[in-house]
C-alpha atoms as a PDB file:
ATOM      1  CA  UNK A   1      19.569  18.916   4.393  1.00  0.00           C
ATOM      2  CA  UNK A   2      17.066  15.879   4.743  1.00  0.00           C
ATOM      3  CA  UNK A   3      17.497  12.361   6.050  1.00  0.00           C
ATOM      4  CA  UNK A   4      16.853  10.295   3.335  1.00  0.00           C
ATOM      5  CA  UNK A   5      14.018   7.787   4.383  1.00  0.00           C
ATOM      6  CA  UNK A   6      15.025   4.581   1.599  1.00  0.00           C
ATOM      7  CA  UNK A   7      12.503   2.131   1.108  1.00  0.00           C
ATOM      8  CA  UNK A   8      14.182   0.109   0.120  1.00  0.00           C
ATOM      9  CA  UNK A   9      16.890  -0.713   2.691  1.00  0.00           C
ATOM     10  CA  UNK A  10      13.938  -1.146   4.920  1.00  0.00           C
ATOM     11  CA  UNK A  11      11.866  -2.785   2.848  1.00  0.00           C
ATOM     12  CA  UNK A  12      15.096  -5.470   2.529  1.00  0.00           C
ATOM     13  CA  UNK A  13      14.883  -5.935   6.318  1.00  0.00           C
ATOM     14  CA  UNK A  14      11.117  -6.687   6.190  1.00  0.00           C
ATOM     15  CA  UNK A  15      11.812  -8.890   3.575  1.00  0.00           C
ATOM     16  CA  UNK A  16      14.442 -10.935   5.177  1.00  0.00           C
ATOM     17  CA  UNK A  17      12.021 -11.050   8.108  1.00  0.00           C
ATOM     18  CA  UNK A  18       8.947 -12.492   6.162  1.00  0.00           C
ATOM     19  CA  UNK A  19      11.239 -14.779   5.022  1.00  0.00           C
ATOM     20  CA  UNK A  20      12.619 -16.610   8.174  1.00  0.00           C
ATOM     21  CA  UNK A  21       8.882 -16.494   9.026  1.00  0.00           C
ATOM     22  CA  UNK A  22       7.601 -17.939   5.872  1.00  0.00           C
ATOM     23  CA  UNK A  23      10.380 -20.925   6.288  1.00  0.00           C
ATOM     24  CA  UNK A  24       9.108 -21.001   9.910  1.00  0.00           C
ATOM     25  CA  UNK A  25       5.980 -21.804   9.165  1.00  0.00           C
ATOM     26  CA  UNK A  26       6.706 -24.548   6.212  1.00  0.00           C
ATOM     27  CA  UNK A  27       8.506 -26.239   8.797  1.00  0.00           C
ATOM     28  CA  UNK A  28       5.726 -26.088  11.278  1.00  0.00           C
ATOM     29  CA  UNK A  29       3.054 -27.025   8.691  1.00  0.00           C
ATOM     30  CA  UNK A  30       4.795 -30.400   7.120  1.00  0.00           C
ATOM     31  CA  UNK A  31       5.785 -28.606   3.857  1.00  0.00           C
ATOM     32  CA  UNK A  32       2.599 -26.385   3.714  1.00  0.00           C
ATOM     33  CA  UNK A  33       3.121 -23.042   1.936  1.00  0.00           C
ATOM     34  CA  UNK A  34       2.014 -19.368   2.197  1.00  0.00           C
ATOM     35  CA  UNK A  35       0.083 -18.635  -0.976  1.00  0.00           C
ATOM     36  CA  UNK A  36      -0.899 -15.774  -2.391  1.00  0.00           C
ATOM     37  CA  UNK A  37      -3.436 -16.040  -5.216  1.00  0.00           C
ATOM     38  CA  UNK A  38      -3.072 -12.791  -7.532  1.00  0.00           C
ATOM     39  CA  UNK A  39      -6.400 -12.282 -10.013  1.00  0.00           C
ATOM     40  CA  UNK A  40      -5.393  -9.986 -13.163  1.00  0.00           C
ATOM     41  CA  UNK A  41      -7.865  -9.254 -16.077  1.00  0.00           C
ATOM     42  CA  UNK A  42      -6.573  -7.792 -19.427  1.00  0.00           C
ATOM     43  CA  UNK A  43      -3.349  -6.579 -20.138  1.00  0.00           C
ATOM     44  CA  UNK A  44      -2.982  -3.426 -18.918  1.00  0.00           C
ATOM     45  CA  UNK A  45       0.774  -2.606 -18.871  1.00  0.00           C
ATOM     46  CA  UNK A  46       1.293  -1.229 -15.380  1.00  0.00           C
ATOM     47  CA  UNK A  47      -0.430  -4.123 -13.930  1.00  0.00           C
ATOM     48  CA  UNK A  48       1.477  -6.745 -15.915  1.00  0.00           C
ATOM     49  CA  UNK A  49       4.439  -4.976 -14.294  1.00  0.00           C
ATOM     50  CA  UNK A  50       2.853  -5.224 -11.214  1.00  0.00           C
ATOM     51  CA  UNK A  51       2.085  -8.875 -11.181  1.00  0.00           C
ATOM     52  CA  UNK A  52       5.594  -9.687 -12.485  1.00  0.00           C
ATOM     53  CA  UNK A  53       7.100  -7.938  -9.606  1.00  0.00           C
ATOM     54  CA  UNK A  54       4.809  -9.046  -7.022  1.00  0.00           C
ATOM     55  CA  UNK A  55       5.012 -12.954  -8.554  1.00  0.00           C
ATOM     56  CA  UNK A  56       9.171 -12.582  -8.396  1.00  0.00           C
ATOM     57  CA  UNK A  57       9.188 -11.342  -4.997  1.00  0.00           C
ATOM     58  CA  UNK A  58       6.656 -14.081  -3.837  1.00  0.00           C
ATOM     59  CA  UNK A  59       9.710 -16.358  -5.050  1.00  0.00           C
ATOM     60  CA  UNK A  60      12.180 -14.529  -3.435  1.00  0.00           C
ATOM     61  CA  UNK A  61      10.077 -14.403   0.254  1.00  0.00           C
ATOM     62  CA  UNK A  62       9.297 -18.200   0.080  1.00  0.00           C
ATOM     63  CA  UNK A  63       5.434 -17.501  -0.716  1.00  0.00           C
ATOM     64  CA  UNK A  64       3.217 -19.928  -3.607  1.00  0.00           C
ATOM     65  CA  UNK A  65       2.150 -17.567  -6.317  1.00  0.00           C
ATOM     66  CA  UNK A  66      -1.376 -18.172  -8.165  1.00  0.00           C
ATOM     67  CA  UNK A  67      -1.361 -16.085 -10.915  1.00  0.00           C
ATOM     68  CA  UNK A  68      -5.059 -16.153 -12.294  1.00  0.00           C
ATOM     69  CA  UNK A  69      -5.184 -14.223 -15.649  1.00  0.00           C
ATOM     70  CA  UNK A  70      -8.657 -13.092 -17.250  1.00  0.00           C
ATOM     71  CA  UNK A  71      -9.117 -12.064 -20.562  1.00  0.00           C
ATOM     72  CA  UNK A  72      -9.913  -8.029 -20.613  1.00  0.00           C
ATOM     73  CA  UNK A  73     -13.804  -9.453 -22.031  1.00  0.00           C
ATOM     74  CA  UNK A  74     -14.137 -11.495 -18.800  1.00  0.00           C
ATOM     75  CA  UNK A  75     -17.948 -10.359 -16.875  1.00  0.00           C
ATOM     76  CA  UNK A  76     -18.299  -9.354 -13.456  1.00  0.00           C
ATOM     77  CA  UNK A  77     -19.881 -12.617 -12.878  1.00  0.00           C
ATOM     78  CA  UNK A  78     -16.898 -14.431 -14.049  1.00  0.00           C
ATOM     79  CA  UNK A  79     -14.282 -12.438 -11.953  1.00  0.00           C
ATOM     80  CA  UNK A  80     -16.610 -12.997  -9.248  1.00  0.00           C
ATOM     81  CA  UNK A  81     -16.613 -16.780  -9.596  1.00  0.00           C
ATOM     82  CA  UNK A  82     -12.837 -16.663  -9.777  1.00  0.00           C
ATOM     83  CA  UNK A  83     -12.715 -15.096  -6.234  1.00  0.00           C
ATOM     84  CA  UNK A  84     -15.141 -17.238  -4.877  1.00  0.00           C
ATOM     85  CA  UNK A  85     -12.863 -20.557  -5.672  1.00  0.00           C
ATOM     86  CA  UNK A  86     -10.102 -18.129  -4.132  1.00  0.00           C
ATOM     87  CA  UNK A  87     -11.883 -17.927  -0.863  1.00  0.00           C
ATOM     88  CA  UNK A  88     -12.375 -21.554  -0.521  1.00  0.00           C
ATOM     89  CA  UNK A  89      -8.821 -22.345  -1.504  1.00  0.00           C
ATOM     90  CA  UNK A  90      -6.866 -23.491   1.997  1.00  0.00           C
ATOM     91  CA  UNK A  91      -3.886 -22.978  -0.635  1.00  0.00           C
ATOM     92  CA  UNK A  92      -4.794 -19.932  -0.710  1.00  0.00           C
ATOM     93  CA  UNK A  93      -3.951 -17.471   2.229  1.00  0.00           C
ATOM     94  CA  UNK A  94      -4.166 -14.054   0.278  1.00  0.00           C
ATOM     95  CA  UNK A  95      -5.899 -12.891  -2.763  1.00  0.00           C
ATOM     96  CA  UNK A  96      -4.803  -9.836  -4.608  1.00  0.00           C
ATOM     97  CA  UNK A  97      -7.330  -8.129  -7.144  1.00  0.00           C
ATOM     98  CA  UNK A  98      -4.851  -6.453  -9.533  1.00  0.00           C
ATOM     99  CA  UNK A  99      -5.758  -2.935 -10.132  1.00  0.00           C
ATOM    100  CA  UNK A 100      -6.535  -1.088 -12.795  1.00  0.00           C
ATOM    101  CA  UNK A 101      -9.123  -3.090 -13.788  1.00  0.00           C
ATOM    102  CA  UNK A 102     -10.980  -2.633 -17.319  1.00  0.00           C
ATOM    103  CA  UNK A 103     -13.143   0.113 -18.433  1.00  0.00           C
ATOM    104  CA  UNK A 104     -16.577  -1.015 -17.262  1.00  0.00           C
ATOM    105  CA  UNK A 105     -15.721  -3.317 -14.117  1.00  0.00           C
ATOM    106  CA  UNK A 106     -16.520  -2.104 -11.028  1.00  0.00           C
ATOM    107  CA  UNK A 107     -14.239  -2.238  -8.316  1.00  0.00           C
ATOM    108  CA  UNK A 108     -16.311  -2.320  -5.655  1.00  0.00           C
ATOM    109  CA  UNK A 109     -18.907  -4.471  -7.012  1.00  0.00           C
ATOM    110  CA  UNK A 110     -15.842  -7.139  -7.562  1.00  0.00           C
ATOM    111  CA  UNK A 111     -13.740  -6.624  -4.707  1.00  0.00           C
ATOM    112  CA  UNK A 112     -16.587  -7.101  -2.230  1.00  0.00           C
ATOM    113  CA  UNK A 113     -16.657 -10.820  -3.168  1.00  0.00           C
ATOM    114  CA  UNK A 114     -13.328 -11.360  -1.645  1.00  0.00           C
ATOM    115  CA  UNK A 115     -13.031 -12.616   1.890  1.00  0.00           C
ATOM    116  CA  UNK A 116     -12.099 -10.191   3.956  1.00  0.00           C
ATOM    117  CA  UNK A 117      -9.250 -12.942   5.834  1.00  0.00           C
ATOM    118  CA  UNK A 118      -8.022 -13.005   2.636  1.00  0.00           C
ATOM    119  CA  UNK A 119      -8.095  -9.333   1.536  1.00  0.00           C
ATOM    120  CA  UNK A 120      -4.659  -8.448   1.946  1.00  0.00           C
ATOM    121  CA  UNK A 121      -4.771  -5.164   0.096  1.00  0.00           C
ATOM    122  CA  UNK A 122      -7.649  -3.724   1.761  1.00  0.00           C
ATOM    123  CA  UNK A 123     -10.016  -3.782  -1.121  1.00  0.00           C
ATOM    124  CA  UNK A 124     -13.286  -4.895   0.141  1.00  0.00           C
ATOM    125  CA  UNK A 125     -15.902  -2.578   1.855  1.00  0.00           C
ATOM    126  CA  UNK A 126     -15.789  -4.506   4.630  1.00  0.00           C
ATOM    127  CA  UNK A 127     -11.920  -4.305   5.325  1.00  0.00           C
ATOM    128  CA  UNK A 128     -12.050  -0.513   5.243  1.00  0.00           C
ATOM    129  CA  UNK A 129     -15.284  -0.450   7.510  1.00  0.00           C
ATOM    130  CA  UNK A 130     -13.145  -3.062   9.918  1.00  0.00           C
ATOM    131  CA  UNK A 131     -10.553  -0.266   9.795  1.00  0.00           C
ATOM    132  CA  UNK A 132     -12.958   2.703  10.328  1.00  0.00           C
ATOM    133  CA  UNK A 133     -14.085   0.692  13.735  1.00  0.00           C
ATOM    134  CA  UNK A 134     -10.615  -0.027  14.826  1.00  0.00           C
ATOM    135  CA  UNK A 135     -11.114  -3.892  14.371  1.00  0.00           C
ATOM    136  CA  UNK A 136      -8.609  -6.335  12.865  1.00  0.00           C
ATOM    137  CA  UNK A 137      -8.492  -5.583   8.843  1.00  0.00           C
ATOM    138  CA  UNK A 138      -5.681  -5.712   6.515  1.00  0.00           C
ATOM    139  CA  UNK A 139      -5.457  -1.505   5.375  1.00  0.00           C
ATOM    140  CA  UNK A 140      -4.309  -1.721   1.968  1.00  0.00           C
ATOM    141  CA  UNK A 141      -0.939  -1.990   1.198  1.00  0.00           C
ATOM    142  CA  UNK A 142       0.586   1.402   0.225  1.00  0.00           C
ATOM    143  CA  UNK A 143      -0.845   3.100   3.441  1.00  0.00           C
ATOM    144  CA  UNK A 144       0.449   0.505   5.344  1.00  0.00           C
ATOM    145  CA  UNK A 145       4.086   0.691   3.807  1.00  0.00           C
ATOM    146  CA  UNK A 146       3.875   4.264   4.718  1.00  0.00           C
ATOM    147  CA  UNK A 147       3.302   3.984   8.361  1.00  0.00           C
ATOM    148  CA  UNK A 148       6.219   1.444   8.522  1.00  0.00           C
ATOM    149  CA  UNK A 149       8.746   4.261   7.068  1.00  0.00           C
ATOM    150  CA  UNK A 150       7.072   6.902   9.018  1.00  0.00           C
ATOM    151  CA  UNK A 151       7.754   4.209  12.682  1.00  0.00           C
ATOM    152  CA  UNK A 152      11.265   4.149  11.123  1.00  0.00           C
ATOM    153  CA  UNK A 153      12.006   7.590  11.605  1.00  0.00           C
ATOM    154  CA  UNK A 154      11.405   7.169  15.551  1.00  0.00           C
ATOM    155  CA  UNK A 155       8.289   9.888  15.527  1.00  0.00           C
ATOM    156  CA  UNK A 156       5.977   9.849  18.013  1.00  0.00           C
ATOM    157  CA  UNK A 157       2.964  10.412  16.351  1.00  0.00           C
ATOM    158  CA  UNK A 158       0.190  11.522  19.377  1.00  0.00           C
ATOM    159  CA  UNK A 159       0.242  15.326  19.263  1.00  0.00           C
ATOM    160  CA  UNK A 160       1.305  15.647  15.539  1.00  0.00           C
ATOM    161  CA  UNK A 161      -0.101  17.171  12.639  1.00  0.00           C
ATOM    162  CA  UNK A 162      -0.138  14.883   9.810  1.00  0.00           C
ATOM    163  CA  UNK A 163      -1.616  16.893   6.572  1.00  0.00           C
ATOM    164  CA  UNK A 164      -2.335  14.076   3.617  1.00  0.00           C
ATOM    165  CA  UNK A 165      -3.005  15.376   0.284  1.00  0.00           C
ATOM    166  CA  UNK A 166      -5.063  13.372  -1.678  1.00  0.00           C
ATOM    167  CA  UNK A 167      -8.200  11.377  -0.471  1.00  0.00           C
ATOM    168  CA  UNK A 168      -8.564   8.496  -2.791  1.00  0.00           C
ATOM    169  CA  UNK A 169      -9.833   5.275  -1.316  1.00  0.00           C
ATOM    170  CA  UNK A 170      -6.679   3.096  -1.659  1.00  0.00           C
ATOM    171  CA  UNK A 171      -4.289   5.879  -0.017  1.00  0.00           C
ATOM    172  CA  UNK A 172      -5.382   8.703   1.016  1.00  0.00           C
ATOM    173  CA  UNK A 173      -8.555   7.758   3.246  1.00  0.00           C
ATOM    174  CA  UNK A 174      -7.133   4.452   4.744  1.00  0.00           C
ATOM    175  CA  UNK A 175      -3.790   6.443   5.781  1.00  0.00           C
ATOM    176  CA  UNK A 176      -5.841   9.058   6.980  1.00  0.00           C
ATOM    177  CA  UNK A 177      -7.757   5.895   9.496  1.00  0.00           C
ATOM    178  CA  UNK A 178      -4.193   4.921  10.189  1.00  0.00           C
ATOM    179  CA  UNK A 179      -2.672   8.200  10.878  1.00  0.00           C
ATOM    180  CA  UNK A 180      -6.059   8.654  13.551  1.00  0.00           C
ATOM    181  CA  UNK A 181      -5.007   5.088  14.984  1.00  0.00           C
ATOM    182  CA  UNK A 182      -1.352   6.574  16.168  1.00  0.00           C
ATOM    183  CA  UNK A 183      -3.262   9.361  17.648  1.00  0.00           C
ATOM    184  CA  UNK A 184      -2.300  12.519  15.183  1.00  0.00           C
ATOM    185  CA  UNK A 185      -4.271  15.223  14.545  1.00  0.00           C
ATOM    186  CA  UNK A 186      -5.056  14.441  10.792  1.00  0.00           C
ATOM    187  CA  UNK A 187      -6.149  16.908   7.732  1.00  0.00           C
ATOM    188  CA  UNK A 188      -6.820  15.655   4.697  1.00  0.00           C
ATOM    189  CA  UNK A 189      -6.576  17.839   1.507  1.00  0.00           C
ATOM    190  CA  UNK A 190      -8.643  17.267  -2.028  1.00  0.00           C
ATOM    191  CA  UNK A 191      -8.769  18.923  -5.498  1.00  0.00           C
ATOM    192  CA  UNK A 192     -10.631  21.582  -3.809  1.00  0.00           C
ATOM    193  CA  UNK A 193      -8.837  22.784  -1.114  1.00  0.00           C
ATOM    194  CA  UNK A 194      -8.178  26.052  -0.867  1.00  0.00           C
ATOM    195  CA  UNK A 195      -4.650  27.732   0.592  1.00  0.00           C
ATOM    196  CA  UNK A 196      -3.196  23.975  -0.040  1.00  0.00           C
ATOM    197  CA  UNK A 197       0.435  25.294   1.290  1.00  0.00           C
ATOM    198  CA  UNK A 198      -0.666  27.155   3.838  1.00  0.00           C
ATOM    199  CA  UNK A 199      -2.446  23.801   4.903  1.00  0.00           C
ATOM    200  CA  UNK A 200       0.380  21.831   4.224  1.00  0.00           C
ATOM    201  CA  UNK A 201       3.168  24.319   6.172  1.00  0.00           C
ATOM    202  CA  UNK A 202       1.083  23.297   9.558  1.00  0.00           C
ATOM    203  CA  UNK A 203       2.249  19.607   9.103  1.00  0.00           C
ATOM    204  CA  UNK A 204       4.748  17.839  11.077  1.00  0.00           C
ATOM    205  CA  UNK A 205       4.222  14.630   8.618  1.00  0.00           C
ATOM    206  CA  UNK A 206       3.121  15.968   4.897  1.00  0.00           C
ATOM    207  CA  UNK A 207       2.238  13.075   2.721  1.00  0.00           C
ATOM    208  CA  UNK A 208       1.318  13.455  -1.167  1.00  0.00           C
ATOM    209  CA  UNK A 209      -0.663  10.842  -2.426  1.00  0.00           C
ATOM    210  CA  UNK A 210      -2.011  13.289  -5.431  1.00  0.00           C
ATOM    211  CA  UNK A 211      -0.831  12.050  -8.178  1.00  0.00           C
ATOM    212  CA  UNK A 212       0.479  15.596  -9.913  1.00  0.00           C
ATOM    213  CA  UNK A 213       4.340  15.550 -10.600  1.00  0.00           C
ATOM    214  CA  UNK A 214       5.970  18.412  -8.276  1.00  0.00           C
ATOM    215  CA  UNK A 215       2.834  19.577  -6.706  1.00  0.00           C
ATOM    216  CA  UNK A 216       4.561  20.070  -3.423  1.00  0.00           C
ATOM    217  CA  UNK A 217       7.128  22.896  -2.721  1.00  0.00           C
ATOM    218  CA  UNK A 218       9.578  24.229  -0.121  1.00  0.00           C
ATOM    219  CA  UNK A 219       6.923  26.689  -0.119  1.00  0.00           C
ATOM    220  CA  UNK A 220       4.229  23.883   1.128  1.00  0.00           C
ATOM    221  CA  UNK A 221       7.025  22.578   4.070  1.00  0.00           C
ATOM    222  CA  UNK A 222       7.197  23.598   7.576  1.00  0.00           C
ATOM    223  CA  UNK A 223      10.988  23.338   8.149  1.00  0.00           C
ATOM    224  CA  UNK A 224      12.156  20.524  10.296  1.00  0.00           C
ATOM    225  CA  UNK A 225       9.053  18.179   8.796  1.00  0.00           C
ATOM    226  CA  UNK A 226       8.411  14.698   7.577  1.00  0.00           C
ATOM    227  CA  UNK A 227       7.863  14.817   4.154  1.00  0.00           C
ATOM    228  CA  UNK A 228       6.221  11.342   2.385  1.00  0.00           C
ATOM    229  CA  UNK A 229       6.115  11.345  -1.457  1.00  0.00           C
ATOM    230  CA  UNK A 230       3.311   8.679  -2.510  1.00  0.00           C
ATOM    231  CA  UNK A 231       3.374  10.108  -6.140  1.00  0.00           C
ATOM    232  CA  UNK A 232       4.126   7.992  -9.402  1.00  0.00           C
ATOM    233  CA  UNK A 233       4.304  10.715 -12.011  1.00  0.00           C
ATOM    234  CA  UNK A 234       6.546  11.302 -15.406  1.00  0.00           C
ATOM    235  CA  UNK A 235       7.729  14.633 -16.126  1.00  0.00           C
ATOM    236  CA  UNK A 236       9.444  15.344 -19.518  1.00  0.00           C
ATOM    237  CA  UNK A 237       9.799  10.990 -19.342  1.00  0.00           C
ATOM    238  CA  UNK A 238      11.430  10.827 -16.077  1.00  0.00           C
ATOM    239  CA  UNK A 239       9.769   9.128 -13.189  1.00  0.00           C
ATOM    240  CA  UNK A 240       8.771  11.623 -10.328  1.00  0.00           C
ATOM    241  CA  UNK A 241       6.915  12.143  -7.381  1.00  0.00           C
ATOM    242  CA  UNK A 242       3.921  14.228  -6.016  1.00  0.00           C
ATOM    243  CA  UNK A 243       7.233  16.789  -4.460  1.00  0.00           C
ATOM    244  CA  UNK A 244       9.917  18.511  -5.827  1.00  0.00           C
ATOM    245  CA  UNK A 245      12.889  16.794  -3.821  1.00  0.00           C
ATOM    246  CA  UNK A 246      15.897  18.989  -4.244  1.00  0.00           C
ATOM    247  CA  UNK A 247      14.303  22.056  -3.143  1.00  0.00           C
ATOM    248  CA  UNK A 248      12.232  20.124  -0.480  1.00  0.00           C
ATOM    249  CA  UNK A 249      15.157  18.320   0.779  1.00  0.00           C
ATOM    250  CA  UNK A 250      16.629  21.667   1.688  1.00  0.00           C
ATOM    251  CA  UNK A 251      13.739  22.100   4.680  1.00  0.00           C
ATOM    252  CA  UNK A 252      12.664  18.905   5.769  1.00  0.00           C
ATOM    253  CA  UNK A 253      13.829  16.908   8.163  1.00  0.00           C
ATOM    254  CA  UNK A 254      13.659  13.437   6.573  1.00  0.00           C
ATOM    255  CA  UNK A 255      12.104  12.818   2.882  1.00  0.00           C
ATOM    256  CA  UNK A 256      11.391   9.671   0.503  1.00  0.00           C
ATOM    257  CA  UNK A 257      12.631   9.993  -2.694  1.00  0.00           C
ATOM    258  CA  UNK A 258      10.921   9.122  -5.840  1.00  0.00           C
ATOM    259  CA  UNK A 259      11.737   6.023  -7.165  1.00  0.00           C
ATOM    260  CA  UNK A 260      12.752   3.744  -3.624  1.00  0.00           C
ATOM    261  CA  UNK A 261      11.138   5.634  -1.043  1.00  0.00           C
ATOM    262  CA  UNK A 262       7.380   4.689  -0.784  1.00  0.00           C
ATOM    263  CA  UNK A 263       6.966   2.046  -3.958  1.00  0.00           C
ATOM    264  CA  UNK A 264       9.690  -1.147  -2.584  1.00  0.00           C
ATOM    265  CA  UNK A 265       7.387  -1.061   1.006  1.00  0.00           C
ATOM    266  CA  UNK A 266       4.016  -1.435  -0.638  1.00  0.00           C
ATOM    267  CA  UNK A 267       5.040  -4.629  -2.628  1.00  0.00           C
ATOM    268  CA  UNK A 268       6.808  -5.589   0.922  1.00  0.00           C
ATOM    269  CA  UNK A 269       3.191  -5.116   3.030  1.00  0.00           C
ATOM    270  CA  UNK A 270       1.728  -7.206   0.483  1.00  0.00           C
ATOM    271  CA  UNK A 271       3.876 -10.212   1.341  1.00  0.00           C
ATOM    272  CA  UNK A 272       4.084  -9.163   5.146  1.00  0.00           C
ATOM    273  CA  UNK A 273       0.249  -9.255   5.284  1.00  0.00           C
ATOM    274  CA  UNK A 274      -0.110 -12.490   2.960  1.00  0.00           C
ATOM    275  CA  UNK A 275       1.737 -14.455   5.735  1.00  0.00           C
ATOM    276  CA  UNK A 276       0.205 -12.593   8.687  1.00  0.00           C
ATOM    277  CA  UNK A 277      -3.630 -13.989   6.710  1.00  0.00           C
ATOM    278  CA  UNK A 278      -1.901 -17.357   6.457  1.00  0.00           C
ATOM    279  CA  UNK A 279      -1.534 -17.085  10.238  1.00  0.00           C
ATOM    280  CA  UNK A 280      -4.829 -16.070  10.971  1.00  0.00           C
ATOM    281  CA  UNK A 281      -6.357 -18.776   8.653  1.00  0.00           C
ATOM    282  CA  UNK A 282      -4.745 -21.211  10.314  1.00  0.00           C
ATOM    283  CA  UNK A 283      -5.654 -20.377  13.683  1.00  0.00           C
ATOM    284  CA  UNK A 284      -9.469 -19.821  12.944  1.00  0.00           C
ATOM    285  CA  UNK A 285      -9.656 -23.471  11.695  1.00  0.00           C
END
């Protein structure tokens, strides 16, 4: 039967460790914060519950919140002006770009406005091209909480096979960068990929970042593997993840479990990497 790898125990560690540092650096700074300046536009449910969670544990890690709230009509040009303030804000170590955003904003167009010192998620072009190099870049924050359970586990990851499955541009793609930066041997599986589990049975670390509730099987699991479970689904109105975790559980050697495996760490990155671009601001000045 599989370890269980729990977010959220380790995420509680990282927590308490960001913050002693956050405190740390108050102290050192005559009563000068960490901030983290988090831009939402409309009302879109799942990012309202974002921003309330993120805004709580901001409290809770000893980091200034800015929530900046546009209204779902808000222009490109005015989201952009928003972030531009942001960037110029010493207040202001870390801006967050909510996601989704409306019907009709573009992502990139918007997130390529925001300083990439400041980027803590990863968003801008320029982060994830800092990342392709191998230069200093925040890698968004889910990707990041999963190589932080993954160094948890002990692996040593030069020789491995990591097999990710999904290739979106906030997890799968960045992960994959990371993955190549511990020195696996790294596939990366799309809608089109054919013989998915026979792909997938070759990995020493399989991680589902596709967004389709029980996609992966025991069927899809080498036995003895490391089995990551990105996924946010709702089957029959129960949350879920990308992989079916009983059955799973039965061959792999450590698994996440859907909710507190993956989800606790990336709100914990976010605050880890807000501090470490407080850090870096203030040493660049």
């Amino acid at each position: 039967m599989a370890k269980i790898l729990n977010g959220i125990e380790l995420s509680k560690q990282m927590r308490d460790m960001v913050l002693e540092m956050c405190c740390q650096y108050e102290l050192k700074n005559k009563g000068r914060t960490v901030g983290l300046a988090i831009v939402q536009v409309g009302d879109n449910p799942s990012a309202t519950s974002y921003v309330k969670n993120n805004l709580r544990l901001c409290k809770e890690v000893g980091i200034s919140a800015y929530h900046h709230k546009l209204s779902v009509k808000a222009t490109v040009e005015e989201i952009k002006d928003v972030i531009k303030q942001l960037n110029n804000d010493d207040k202001v170590s870390g801006i967050l770009l909510q996601l989704p955003l409306p019907e009709g904003i573009d992502v990139k167009e918007v997130s390529c406005i925001i300083d990439p010192k400041k980027d803590v998620d990863g968003l801008n072009p320029v982060s994830a091209g800092n990342l392709y190099y191998g230069f200093p870049a925040f890698a968004p924050c889910t990707p990041s909480g999963v190589l932080e359970l993954l160094k948890s586990t002990k692996v040593e990851f030069p020789g491995k096979h990591v097999v990710i499955v999904g290739a979106s541009n906030i997890v799968g793609k960045p992960l994959a960068m990371l993955m190549m930066r511990e020195q696996a041997t790294v596939t990366v599986c799309n809608i089109y990929t054919k013989n998915l589990a026979e792909i997938c049975r070759q990995a020493d670390i399989l991680i589902s970042a596709a967004g389709k509730a029980e996609l992966i099987t025991k069927d899809h699991v080498k036995p003895g593997a490391i089995v990551i479970d990105v996924g946010i689904n709702f089957k029959d109105k129960k949350l879920v993840g990308d992989v079916k975790f009983d059955e799973v559980a039965e061959v792999a050697e450590w698994i996440t479990p859907v909710p507190g495996g993956v989800g606790p760490m990336t709100v914990t990155m976010l605050m880890f990497n807000t501090y470490a671009a407080a850090i870096e601001g203030k040493e660049s000045k």
